[in-house]
N, C-alpha and C. Protein backbone atom coordinates (compact mmCIF):
# COMPACT_ATOMS: atom_id res chain seq x y z
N UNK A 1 92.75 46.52 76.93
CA UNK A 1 93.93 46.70 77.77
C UNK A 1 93.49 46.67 79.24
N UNK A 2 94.39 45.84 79.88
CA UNK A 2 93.74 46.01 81.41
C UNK A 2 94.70 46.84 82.25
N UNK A 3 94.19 47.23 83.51
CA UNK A 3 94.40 48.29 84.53
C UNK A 3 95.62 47.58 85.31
N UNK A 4 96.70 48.56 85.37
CA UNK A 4 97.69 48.15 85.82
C UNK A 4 97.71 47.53 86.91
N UNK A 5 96.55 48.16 87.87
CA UNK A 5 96.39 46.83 88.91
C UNK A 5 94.89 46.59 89.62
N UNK A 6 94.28 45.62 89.85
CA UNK A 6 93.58 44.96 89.91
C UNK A 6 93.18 44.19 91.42
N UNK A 7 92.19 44.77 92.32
CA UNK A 7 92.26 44.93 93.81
C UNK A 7 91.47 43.07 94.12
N UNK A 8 91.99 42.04 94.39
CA UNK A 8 91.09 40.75 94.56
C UNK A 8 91.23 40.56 95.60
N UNK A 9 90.37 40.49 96.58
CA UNK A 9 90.61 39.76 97.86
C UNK A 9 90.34 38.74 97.17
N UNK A 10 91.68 37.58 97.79
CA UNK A 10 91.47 35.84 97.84
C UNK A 10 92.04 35.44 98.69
N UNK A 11 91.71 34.36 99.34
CA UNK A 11 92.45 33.46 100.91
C UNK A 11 92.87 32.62 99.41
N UNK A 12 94.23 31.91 100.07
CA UNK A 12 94.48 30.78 99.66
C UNK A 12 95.64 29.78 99.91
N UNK A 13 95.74 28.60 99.90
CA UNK A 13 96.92 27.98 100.76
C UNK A 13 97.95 27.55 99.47
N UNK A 14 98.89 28.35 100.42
CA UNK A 14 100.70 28.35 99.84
C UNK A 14 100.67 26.64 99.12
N UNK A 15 101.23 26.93 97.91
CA UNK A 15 101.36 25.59 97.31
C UNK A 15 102.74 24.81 97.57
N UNK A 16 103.97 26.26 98.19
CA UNK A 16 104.97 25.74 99.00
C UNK A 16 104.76 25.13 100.43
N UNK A 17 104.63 26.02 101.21
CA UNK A 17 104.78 24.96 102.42
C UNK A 17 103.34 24.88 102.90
N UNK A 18 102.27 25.36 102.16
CA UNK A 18 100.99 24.61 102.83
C UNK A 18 100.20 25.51 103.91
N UNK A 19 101.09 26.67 104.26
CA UNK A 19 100.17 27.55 105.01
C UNK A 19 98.74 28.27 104.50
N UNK A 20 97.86 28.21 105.53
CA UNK A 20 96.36 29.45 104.96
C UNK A 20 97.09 30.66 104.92
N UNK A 21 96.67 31.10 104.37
CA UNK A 21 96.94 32.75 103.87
C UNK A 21 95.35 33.77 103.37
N UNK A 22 95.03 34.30 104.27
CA UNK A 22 93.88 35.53 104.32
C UNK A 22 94.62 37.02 103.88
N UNK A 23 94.23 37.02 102.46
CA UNK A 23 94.51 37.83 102.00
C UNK A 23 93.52 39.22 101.98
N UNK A 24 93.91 40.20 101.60
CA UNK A 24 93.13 41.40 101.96
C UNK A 24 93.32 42.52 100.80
N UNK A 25 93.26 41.56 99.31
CA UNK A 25 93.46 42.52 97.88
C UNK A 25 94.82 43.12 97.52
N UNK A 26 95.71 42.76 98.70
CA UNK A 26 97.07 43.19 98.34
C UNK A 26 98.29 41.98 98.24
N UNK A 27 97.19 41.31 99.17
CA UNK A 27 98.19 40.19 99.65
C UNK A 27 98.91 39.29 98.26
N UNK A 28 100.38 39.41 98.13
CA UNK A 28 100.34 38.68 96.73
C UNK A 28 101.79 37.43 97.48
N UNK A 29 101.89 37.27 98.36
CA UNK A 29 102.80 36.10 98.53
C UNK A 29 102.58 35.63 100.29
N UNK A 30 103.30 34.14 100.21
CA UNK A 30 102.80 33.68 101.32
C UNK A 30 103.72 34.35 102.35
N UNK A 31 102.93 34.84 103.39
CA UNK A 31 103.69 35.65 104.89
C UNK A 31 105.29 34.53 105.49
N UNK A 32 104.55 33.39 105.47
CA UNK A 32 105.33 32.38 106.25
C UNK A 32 107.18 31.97 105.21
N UNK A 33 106.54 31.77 104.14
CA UNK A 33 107.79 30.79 103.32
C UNK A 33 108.12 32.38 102.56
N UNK A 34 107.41 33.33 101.99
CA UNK A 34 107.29 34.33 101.73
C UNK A 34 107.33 33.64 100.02
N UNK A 35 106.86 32.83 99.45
CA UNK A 35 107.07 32.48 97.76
C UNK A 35 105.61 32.78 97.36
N UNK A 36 105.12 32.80 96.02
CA UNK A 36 104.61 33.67 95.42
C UNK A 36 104.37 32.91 94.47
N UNK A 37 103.19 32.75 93.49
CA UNK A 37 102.44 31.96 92.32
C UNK A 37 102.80 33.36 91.30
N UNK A 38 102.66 32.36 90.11
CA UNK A 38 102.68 33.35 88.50
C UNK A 38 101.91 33.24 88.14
N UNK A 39 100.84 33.87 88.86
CA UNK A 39 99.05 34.04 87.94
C UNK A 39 98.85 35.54 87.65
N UNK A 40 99.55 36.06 87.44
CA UNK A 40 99.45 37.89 87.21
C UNK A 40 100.35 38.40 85.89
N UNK A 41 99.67 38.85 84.52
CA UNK A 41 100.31 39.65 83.94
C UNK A 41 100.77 41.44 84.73
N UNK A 42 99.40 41.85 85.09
CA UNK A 42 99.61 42.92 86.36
C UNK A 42 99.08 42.92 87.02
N UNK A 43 99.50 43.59 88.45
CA UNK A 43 98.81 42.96 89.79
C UNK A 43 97.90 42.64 89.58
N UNK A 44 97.14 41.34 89.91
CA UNK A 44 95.71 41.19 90.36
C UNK A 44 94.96 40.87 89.00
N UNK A 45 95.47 40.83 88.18
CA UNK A 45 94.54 40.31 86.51
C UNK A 45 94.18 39.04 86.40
N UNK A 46 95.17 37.90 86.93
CA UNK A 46 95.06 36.38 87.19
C UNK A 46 95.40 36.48 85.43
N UNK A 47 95.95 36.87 84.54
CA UNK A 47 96.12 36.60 83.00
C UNK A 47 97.10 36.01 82.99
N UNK A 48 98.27 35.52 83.60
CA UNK A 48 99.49 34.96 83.06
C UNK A 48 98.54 33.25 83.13
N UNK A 49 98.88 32.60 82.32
CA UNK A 49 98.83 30.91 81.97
C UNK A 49 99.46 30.06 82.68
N UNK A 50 101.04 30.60 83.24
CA UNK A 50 102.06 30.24 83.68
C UNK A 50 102.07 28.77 84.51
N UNK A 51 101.14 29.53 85.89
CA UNK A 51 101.07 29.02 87.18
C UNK A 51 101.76 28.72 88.21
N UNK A 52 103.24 28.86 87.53
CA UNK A 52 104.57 28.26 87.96
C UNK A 52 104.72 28.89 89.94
N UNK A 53 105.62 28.43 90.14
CA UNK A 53 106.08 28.91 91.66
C UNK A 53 106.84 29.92 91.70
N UNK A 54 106.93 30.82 92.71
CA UNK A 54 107.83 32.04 92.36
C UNK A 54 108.62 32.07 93.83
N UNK A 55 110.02 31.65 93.70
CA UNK A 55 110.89 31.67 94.59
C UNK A 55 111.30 32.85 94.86
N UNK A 56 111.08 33.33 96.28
CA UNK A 56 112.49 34.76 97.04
C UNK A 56 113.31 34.35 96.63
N UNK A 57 114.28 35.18 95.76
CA UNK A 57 115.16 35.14 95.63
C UNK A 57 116.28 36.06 96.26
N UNK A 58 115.71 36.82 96.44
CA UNK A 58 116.84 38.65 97.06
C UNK A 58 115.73 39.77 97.28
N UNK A 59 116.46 40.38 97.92
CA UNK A 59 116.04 41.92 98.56
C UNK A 59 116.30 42.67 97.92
N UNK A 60 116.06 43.55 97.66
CA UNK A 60 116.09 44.93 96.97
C UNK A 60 115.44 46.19 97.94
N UNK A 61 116.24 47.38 97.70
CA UNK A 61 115.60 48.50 98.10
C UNK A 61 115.55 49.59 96.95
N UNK A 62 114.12 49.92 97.12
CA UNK A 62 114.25 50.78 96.08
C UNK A 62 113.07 51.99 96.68
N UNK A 63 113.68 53.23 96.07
CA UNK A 63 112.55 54.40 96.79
C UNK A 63 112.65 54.23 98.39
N UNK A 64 113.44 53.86 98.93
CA UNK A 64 113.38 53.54 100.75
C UNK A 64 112.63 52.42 100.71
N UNK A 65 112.02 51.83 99.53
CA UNK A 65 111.45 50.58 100.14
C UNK A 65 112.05 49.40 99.99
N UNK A 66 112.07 48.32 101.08
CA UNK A 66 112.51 46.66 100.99
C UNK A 66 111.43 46.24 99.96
N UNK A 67 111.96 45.51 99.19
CA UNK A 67 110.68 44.53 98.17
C UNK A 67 111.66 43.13 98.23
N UNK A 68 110.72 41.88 97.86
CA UNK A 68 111.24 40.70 97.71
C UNK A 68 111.15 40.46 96.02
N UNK A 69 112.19 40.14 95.66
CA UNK A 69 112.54 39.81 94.18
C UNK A 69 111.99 38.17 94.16
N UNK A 70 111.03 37.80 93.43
CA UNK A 70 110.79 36.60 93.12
C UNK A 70 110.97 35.84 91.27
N UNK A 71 111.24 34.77 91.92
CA UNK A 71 111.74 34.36 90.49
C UNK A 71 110.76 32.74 90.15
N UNK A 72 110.20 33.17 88.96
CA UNK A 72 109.16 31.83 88.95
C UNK A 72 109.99 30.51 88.55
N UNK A 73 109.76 29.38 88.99
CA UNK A 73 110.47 28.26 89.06
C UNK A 73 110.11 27.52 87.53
N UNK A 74 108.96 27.90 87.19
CA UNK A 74 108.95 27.27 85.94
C UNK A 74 109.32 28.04 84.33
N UNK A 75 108.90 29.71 84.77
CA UNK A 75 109.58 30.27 83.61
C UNK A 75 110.80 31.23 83.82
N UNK A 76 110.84 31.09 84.71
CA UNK A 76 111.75 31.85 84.90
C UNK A 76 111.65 34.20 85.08
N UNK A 77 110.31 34.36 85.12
CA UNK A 77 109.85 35.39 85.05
C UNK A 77 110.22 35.92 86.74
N UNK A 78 111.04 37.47 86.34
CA UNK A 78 111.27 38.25 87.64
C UNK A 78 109.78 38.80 88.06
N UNK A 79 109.82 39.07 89.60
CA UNK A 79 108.86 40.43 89.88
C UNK A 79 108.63 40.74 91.43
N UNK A 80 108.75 41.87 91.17
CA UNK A 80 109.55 42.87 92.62
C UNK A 80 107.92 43.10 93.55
N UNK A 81 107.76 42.27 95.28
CA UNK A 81 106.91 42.75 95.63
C UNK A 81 107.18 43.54 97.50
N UNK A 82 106.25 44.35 97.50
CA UNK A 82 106.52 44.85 98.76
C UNK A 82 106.42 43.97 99.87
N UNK A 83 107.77 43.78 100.78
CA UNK A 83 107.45 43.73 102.22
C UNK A 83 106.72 44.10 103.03
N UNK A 84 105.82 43.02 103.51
CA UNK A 84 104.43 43.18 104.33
C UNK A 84 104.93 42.77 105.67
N UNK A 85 104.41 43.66 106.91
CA UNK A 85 104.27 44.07 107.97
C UNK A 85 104.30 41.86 108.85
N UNK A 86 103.90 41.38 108.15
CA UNK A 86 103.20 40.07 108.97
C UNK A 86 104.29 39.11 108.30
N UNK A 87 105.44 39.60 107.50
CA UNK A 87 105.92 38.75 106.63
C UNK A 87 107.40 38.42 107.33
N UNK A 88 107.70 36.70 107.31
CA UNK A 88 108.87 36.34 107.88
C UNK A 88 110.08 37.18 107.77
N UNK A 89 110.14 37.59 108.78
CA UNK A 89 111.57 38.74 108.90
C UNK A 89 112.87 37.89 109.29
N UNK A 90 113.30 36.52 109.98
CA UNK A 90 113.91 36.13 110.19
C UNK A 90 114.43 34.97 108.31
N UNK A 91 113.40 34.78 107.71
CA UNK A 91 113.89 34.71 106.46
C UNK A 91 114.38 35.40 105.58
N UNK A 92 113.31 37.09 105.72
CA UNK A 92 113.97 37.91 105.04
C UNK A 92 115.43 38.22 105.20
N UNK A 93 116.05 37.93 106.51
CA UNK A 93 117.43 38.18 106.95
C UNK A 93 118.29 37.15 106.04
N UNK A 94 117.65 35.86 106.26
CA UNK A 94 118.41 34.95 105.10
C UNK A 94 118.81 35.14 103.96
N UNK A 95 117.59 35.47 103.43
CA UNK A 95 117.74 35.68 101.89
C UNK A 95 118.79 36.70 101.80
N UNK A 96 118.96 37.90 102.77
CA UNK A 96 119.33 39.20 102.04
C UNK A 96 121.13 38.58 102.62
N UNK A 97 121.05 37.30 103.66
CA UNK A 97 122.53 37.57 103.55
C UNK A 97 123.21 36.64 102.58
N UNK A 98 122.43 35.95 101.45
CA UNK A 98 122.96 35.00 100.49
C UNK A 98 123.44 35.92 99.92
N UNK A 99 122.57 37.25 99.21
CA UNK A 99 123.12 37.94 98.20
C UNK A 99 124.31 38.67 98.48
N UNK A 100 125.19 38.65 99.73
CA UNK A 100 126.64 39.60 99.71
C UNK A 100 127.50 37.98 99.88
C-alpha cells in the first residue's frame, strides 16, 4: 500500500500550453494555463497509467480553502488541488465565473 502522499520534486513543461514549470514537491499543475497531467493514484506516486490531461474545470472552497477542480480529458477522473500563490489569478476569475 502506498503513502497517501508522496514529496517529488520535478520541473516539467506543460503539455498544454508549453510553459517550464520548476516545481518544488508540491507543485502538481501548470501556474500559467493552471491544467494538470493524470500520473497520480495519490499525490506524488506517478501510479495512475492514465496520462491523460486534466482540465480546470471550477473552483471550489472548502475548509476556507480555494482549490481548482480538474477533470482529466481522457478519463474523465475528478481531483481537487490547492491554489498556489504564483498561479494565474486572472484565469482563476474565469473559470469561477463560468460556474454561476
Amino acid at each position: 500500500m502506498t503513502k497517501k502522499f508522496q514529496r517529488n520534486i520535478e520541473n516539467f513543461k506543460c503539455e498544454n500550453c508549453g510553459n517550464e514549470v520548476t516545481g518544488n514537491g508540491y507543485t502538481n499543475h501548470c501556474p500559467k494555463c493552471l491544467y494538470s497531467k493524470h500520473v497520480d493514484i495519490n499525490p506524488g506516486d506517478r501510479a495512475s497509467s492514465c496520462g491523460g490531461l486534466m482540465e480546470p474545470i471550477s473552483i471550489e472552497k472548502k475548509n476556507g480553502e480555494e482549490r481548482i477542480i480538474h477533470r482529466c480529458k481522457k478519463c474523465g477522473f475528478e481531483k481537487a488541488n490547492k491554489i498556489e500563490k504564483d498561479d494565474n489569478f486572472d484565469l482563476i476569475i474565469e473559470i469561477s465565473k463560468k460556474q454561476k
